[in-house]
Protein backbone atom coordinates (compact mmCIF):
# COMPACT_ATOMS: atom_id res chain seq x y z
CA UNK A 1 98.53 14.21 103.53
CA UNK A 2 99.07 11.26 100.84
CA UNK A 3 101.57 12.14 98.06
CA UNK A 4 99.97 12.33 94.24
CA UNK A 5 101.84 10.66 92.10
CA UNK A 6 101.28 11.53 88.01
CA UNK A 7 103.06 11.48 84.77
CA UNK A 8 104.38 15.49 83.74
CA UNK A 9 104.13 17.08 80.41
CA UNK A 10 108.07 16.30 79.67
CA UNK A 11 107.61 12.37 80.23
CA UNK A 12 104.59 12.69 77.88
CA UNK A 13 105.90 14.42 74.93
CA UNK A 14 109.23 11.93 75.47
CA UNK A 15 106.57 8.86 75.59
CA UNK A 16 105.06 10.00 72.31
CA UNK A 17 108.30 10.42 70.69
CA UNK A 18 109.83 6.77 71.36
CA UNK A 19 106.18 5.87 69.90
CA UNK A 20 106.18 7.44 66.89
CA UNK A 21 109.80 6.41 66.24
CA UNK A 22 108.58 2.45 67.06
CA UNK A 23 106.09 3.35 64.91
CA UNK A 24 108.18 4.61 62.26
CA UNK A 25 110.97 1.53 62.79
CA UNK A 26 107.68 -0.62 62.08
CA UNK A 27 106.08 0.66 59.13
CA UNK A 28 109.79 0.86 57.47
CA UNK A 29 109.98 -2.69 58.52
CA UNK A 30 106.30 -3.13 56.82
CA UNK A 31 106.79 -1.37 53.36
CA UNK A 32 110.21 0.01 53.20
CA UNK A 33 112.44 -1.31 50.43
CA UNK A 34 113.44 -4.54 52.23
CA UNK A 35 110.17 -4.24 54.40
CA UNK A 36 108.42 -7.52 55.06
CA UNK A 37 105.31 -6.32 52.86
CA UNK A 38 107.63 -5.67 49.78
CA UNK A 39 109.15 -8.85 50.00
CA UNK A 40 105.64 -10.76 50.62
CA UNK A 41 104.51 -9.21 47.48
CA UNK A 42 108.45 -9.95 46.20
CA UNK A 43 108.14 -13.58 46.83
CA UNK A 44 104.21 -13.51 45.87
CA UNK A 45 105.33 -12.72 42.32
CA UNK A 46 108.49 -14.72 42.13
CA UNK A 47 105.65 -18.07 42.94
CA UNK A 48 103.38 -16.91 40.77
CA UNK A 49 106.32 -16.95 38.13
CA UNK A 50 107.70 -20.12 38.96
CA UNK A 51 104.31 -21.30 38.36
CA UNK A 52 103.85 -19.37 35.12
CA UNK A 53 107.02 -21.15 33.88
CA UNK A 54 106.18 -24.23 35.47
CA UNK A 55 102.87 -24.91 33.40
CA UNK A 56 104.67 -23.43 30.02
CA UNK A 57 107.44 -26.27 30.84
CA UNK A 58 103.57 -28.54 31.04
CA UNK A 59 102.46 -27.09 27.59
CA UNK A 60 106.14 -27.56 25.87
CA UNK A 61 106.26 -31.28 27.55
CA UNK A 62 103.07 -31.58 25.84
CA UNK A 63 103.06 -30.42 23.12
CA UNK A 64 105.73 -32.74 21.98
CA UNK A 65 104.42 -36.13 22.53
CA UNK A 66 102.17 -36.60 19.71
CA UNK A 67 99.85 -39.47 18.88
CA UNK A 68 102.57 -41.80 17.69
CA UNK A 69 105.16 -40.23 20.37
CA UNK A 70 108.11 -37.40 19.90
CA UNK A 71 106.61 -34.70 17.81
CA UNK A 72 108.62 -31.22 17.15
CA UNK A 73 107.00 -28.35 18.71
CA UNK A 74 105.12 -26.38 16.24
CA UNK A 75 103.12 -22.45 16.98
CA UNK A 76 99.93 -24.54 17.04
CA UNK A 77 100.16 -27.68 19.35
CA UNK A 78 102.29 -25.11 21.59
CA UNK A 79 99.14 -22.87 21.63
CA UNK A 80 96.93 -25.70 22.08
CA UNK A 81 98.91 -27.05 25.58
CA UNK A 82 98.68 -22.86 26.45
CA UNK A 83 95.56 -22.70 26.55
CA UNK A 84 94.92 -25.87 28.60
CA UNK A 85 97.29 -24.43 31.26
CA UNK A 86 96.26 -21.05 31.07
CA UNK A 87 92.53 -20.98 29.93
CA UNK A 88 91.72 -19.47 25.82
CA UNK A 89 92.54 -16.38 25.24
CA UNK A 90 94.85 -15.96 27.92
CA UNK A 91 98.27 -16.86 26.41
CA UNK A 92 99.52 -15.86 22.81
CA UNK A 93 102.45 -18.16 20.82
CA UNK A 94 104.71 -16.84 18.29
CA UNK A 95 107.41 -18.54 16.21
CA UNK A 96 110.45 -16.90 15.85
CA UNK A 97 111.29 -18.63 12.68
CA UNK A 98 115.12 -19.93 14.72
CA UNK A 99 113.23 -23.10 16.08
CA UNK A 100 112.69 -20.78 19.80
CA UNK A 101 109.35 -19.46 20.48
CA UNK A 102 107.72 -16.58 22.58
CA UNK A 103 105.00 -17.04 24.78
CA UNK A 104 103.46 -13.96 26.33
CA UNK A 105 100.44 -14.33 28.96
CA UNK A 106 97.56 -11.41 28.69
CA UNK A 107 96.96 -10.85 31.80
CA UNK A 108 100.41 -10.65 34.01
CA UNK A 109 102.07 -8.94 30.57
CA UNK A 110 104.90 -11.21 30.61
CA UNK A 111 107.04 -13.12 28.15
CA UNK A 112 108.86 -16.18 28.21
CA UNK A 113 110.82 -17.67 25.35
CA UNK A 114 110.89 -21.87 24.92
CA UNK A 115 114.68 -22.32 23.13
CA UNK A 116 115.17 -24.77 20.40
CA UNK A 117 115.39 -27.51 23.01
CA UNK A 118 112.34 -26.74 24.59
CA UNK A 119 113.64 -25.09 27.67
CA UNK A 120 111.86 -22.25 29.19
CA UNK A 121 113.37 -19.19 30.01
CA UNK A 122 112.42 -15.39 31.74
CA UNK A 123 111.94 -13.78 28.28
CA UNK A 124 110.09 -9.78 28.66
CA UNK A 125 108.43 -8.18 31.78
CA UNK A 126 106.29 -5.11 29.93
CA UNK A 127 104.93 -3.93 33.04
CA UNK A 128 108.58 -3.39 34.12
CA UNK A 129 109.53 -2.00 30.66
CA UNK A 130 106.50 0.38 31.10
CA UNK A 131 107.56 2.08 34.18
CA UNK A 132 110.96 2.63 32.93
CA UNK A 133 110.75 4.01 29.46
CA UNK A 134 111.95 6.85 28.45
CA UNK A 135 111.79 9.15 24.72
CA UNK A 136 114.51 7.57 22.84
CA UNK A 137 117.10 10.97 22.29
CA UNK A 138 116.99 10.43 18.49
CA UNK A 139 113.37 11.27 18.28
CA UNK A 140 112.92 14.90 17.04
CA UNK A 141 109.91 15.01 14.93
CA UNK A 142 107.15 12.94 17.27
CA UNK A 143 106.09 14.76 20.18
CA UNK A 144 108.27 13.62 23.14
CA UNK A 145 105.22 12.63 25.26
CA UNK A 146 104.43 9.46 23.14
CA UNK A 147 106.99 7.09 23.59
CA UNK A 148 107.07 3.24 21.35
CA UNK A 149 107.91 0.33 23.30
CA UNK A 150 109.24 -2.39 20.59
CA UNK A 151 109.04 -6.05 20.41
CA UNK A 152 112.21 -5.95 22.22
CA UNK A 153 110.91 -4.25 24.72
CA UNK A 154 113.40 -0.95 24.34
CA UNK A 155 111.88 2.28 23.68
CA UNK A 156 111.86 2.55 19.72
CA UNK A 157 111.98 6.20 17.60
CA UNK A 158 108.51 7.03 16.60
CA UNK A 159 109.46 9.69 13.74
CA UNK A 160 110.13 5.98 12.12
CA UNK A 161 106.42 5.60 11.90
CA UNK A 162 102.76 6.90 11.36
CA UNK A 163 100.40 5.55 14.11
CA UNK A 164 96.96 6.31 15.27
CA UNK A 165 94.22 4.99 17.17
CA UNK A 166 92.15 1.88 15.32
CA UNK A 167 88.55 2.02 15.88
CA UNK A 168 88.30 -1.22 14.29
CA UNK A 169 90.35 -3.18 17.09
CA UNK A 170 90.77 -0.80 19.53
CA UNK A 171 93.79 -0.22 19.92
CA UNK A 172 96.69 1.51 18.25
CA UNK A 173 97.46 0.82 14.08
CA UNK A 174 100.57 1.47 12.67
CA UNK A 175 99.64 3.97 9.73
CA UNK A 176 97.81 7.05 8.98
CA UNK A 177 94.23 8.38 10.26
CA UNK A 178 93.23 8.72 6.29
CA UNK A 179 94.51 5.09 5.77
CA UNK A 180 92.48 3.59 8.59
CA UNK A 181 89.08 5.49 7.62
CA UNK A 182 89.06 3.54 4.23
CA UNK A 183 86.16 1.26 3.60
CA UNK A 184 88.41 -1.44 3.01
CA UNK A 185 88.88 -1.73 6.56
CA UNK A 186 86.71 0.27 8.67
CA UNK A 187 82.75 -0.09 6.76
CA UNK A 188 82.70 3.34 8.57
CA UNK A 189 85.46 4.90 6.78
CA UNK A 190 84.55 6.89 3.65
CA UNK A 191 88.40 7.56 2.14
CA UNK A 192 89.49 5.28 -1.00
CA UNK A 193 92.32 7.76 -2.14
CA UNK A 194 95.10 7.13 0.09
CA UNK A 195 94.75 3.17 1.53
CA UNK A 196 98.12 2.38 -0.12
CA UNK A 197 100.03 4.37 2.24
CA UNK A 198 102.85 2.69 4.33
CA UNK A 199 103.09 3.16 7.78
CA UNK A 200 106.75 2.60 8.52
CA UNK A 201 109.28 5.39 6.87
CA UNK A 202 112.43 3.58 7.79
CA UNK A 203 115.06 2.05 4.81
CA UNK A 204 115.93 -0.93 6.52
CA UNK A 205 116.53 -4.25 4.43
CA UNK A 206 116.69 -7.18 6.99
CA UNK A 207 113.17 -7.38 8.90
CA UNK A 208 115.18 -8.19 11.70
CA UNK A 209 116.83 -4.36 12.31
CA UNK A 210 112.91 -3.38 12.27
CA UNK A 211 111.27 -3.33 15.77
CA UNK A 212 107.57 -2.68 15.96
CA UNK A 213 106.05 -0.87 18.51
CA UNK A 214 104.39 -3.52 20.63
CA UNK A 215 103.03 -0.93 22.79
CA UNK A 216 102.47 3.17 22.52
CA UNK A 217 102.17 5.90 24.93
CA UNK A 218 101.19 9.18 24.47
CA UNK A 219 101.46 10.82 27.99
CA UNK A 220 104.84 10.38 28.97
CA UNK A 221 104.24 6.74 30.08
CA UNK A 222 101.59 7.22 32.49
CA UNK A 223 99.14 4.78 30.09
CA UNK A 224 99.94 2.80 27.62
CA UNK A 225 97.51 1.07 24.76
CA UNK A 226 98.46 -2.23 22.67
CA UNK A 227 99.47 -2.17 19.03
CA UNK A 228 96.66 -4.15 17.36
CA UNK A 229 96.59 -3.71 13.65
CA UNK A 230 99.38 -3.52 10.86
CA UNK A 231 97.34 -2.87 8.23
CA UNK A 232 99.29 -1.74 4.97
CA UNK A 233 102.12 -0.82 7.32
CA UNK A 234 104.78 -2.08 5.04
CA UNK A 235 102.63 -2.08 1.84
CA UNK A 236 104.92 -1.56 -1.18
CA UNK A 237 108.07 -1.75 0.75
CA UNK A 238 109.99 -3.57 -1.95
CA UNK A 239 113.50 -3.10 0.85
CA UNK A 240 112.31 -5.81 2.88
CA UNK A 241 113.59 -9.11 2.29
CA UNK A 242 112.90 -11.04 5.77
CA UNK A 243 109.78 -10.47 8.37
CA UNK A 244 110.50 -8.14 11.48
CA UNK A 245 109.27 -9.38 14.38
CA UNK A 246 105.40 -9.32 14.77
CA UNK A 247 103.79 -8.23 17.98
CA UNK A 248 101.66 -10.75 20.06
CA UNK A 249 99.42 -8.28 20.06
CA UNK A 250 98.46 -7.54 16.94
CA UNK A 251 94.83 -9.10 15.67
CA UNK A 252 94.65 -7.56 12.01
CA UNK A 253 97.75 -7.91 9.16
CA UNK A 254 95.25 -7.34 6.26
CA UNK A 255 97.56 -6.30 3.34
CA UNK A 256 99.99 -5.69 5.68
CA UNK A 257 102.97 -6.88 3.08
CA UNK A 258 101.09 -6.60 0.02
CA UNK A 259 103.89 -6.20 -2.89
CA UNK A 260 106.93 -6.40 -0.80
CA UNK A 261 108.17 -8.45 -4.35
CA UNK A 262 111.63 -9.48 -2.02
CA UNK A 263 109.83 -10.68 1.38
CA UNK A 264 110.45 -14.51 1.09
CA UNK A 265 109.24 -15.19 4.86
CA UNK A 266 105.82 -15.79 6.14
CA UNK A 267 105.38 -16.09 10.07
CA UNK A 268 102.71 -15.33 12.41
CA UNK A 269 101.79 -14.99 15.69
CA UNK A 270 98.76 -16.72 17.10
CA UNK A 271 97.15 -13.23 18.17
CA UNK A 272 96.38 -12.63 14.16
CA UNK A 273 92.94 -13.13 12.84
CA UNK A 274 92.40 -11.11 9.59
CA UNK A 275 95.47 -12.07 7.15
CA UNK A 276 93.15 -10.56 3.79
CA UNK A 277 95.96 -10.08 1.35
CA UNK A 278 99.10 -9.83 3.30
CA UNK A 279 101.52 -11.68 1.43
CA UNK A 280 100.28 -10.81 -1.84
CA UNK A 281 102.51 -10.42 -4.44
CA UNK A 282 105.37 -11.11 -2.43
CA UNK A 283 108.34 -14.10 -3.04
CA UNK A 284 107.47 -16.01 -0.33
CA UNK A 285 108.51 -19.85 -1.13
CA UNK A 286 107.63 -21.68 2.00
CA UNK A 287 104.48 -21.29 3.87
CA UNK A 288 105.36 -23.82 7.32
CA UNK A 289 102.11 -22.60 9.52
CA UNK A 290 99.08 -20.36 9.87
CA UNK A 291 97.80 -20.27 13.36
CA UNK A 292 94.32 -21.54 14.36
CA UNK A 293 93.51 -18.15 15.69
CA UNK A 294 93.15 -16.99 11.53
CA UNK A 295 89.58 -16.35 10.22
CA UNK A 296 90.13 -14.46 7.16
CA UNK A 297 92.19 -15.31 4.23
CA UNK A 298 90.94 -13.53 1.36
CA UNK A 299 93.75 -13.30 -1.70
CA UNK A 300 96.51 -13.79 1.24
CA UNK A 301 99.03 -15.50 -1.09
CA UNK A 302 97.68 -14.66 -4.30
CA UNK A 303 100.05 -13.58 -7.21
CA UNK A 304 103.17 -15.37 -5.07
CA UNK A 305 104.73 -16.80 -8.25
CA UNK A 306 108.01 -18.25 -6.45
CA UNK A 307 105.77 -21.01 -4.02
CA UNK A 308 105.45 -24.14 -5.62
CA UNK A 309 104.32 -26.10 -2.89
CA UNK A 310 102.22 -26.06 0.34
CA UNK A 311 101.27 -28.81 2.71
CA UNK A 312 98.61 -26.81 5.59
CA UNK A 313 95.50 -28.19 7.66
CA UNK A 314 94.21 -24.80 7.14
CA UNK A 315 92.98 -23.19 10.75
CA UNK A 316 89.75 -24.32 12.30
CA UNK A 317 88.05 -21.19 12.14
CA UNK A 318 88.87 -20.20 8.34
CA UNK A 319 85.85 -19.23 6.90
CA UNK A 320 86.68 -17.34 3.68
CA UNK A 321 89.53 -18.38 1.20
CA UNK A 322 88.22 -16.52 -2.00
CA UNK A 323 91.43 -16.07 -4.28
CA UNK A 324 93.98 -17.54 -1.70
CA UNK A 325 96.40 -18.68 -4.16
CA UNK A 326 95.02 -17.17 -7.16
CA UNK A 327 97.36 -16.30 -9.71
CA UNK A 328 99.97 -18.27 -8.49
CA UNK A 329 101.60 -19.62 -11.80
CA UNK A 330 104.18 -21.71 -10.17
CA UNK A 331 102.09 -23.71 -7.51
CA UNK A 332 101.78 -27.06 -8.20
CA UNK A 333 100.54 -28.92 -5.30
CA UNK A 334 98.07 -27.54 -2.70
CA UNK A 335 97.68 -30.45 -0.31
CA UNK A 336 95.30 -28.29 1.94
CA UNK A 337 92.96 -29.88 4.68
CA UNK A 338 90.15 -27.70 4.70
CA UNK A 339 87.99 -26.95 7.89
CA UNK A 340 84.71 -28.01 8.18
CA UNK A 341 83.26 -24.44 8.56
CA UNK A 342 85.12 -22.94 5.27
CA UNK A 343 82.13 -21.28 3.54
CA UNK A 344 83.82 -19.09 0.51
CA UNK A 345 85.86 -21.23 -1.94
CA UNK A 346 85.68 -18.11 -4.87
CA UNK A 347 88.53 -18.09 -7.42
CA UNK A 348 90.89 -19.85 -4.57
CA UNK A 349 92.68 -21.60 -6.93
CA UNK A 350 91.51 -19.54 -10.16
CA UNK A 351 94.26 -18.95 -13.14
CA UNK A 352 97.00 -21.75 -11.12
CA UNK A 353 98.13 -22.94 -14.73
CA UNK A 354 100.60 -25.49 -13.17
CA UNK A 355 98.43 -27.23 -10.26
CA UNK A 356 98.40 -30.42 -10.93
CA UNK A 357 96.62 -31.37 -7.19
CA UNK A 358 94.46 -29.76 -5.27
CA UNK A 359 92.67 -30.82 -1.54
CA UNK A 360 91.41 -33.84 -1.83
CA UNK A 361 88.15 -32.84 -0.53
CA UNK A 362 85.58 -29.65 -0.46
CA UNK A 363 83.62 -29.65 2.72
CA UNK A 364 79.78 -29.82 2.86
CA UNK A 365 79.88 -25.95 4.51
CA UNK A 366 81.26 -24.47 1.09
CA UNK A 367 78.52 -22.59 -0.20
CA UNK A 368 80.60 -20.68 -3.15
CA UNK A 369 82.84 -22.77 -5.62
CA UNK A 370 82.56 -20.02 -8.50
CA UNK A 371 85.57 -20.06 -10.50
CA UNK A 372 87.60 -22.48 -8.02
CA UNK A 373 89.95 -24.41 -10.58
CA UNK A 374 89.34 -22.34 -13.69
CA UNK A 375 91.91 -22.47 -16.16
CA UNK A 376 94.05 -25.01 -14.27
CA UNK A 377 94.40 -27.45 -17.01
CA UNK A 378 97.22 -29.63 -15.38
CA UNK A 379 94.70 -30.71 -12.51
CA UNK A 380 94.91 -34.05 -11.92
CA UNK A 381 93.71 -36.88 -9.53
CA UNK A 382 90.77 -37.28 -7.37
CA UNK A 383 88.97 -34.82 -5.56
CA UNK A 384 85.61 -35.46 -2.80
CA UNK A 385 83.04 -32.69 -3.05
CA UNK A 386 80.82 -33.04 -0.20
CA UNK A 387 78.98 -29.06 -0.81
CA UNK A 388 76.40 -28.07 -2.62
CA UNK A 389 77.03 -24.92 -3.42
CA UNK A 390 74.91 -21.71 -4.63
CA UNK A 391 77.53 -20.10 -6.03
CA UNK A 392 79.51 -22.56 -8.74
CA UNK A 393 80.04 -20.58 -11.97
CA UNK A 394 82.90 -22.34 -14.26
CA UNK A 395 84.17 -23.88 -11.17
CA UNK A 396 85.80 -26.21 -13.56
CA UNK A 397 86.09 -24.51 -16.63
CA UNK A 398 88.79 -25.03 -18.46
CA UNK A 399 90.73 -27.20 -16.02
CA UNK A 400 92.42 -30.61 -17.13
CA UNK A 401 92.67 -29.94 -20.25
CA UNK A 402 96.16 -30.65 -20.89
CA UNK A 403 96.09 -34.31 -22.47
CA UNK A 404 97.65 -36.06 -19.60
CA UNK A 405 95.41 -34.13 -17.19
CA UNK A 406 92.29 -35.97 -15.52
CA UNK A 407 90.54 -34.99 -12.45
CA UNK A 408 88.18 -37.83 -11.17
CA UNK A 409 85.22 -36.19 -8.95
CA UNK A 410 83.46 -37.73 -6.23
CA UNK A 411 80.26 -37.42 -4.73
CA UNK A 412 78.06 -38.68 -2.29
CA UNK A 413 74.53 -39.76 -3.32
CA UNK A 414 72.97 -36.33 -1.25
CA UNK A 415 74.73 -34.10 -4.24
CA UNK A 416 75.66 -36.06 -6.89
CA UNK A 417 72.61 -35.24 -8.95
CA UNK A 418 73.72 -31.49 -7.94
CA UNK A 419 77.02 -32.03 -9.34
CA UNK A 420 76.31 -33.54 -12.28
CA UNK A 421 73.98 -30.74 -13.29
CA UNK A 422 76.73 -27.97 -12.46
CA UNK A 423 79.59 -30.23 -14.73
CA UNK A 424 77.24 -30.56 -17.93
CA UNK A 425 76.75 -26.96 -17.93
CA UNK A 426 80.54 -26.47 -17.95
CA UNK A 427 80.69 -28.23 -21.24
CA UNK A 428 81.33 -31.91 -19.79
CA UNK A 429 78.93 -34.70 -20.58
CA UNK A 430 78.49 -38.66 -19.29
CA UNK A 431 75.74 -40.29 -18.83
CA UNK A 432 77.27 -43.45 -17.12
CA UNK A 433 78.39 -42.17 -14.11
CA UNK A 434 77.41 -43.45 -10.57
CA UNK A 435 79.22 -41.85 -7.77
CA UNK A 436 82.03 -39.88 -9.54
CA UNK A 437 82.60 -37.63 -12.81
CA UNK A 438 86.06 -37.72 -14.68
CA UNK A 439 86.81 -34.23 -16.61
């Protein structure tokens, strides 16, 4: 008889064993810690950063060679290079009023900060922030499942401020439910009583010792949502003599410093559309930039009695200035370029009783001039008006008056005839004129 040979039980079980520890030894070798997955993905991200940072070194190489050469980096031709590198929409600028800027990218959730010499260093990683936040210990009164990451990206004490979520840009506001359900803000909202109300409860003096939430939580950290509007958040703070930093996420600052009489800064990130009132009545003397991404500017800077002077190509997609710098008493020269697509022009300049210039020229797409220059009597100079308005009410009434005040107008031959019409009725008569009217 042959001999069977076979494998037993014991040899089988053992064979199994040394397999499932290969197998182990493998997939710890795969995805462990050091595992060759991990540091795929490791050295996946660490390209994808070096290329992040390589085409923000691009954008900052850019953006300073001007036309005529060396240019200093400014929010907006810094934006401008971003978005060529990264695709609109994708990157947000801010100026961090030291000569450095932040640059944060949408989608990866990291920041990187270009120093004063336009160098580009690792600047914020929220995503790593996220995962390791934690209830700061001096918060008592806020539930300690909603935790604030600030601008710094440290968790920040929440009992500081009133929050809730904002219909409007969906995503978290930094003041009360009442406050956001105004129709100021929300056409929704039916509450006038309360819009006033600040949003931030803290004393501090220097902007700089306040850190906005940039992002909130309010389970623990598992989710987190973007802080989108400060509307009226410091409204009334009369403390706070230099801006805090502003979040690049934040898309609405409507009357966000309205009467902070002491605030004498004005900076703001490239996220920001809606700027309706927010440095009203403030002391702001210097206004260096207002980002492209800007679309409403009603009354921003009106009542700002210590700026004298501003020198702006207002953004590209301004469409409203009614009562910009109304009221200012102390302005004296607005050299503004206007954009082409600027369609409200109301009061904008209405009760400045020291302006001696204004722009040099109102764009065709201004359909409301009511009450423009009334009552500046120092005006002075020349001044193009392309539009012809519907709106024009005492657009000129009162204005160079003063006896060594005289504004020359000028028009082209599609509205002069329009012009004329609207000047007689404001009390000023010539019949001579051919392509310009002197008040």
């Amino acid at each position: 008889m042959k001999e069977e040979r076979g494998i037993t039980l014991i040899a089988l079980v053992i064979t199994i064993i040394v397999l499932l520890i290969l197998a182990g030894i493998s997939m710890a070798m795969l995805t462990g810690e050091n595992g060759i997955l991990t540091q795929v993905q490791n050295a996946k991200e660490r390209t994808e950063e070096a290329g992040d940072k390589e085409k923000i070194q691009l954008a900052v190489n850019a953006a300073q060679i001007g036309d005529s050469g060396y240019q200093d980096l400014s929010q907006n031709n810094l934006q401008g290079e971003t978005d060529r590198e990264f695709g609109e929409g994708k990157s947000v600028v801010r100026d961090n009023g030291d000569g450095s800027f932040t640059i944060s990218l949408v989608d990866s959730k990291k920041e990187y900060t270009v120093t004063s010499n336009g160098e580009v260093e690792d600047g914020i990683d929220w995503n790593e922030a996220m995962t390791n936040a934690k209830t700061p210990e001096e918060q008592e009164i806020t539930s300690k499942n909603v935790i604030g990451l600030g601008t710094n990206g440290q968790a920040v004490n929440m009992d500081l401020w009133l929050y809730c979520f904002d219909t409007v840009t969906n995503g978290y506001g930094l003041n009360s439910q009442e406050v956001f359900q105004n129709t100021e803000y929300n056409p929704n909202g039916t509450n006038t009583e309360t819009i006033r109300t600040a949003g931030y409860k803290g004393t501090e003096t220097n902007g700089k010792d306040i850190i906005i939430p940039q992002y909130i939580s309010v389970d623990g950290g598992k989710t987190y949502s973007s802080v989108t509007s400060l509307y009226r958040t410091f409204n009334n703070n009369t403390n706070i003599t230099t801006m805090p930093v502003i979040p690049t996420t934040v898309m609405n600052m409507n009357c966000t410093f309205e009467n902070c009489t002491n605030l004498k800064e004005c900076i703001i990130p490239s996220s920001v559309q809606d700027i309706n009132w927010c440095w009203n009545r403030t002391g702001i003397e210097k206004i260096n930039e207002i980002p492209d991404s800007v679309m409403y500017m009603i009354g921003t800077f009106a009542y700002c009695n210590s700026l004298e002077y501003v020198n702006l190509k207002m953004p590209k997609k301004v469409i409203n200035m009614a009562r910009t710098f109304a009221e200012c008493e102390n302005l004296k020269e607005a050299n503004l370029i206007l954009p082409k697509g600027l369609e409200n022009m109301n009061m904008t300049f209405y009760d400045c009783i020291n302006l001696t210039k204004g722009p040099d020229v109102i764009p065709e797409s201004v359909t409301d001039i009511g009450q423009t220059f009334r009552n500046d009597a120092k005006l002075t100079g020349e001044m193009t008006i392309k539009a012809s308005p519907t709106v024009y009410a005492n657009v000129f009434k009162n204005a160079a008056t003063d006896e060594e005040a005289k504004i020359v107008i000028k028009a082209g031959k599609e509205n002069l005839e329009f012009l004329k019409n609207i000047l007689q009725k404001e009390g000023y008569s010539k019949d001579d004129v051919v392509g310009e009217w002197e008040l």
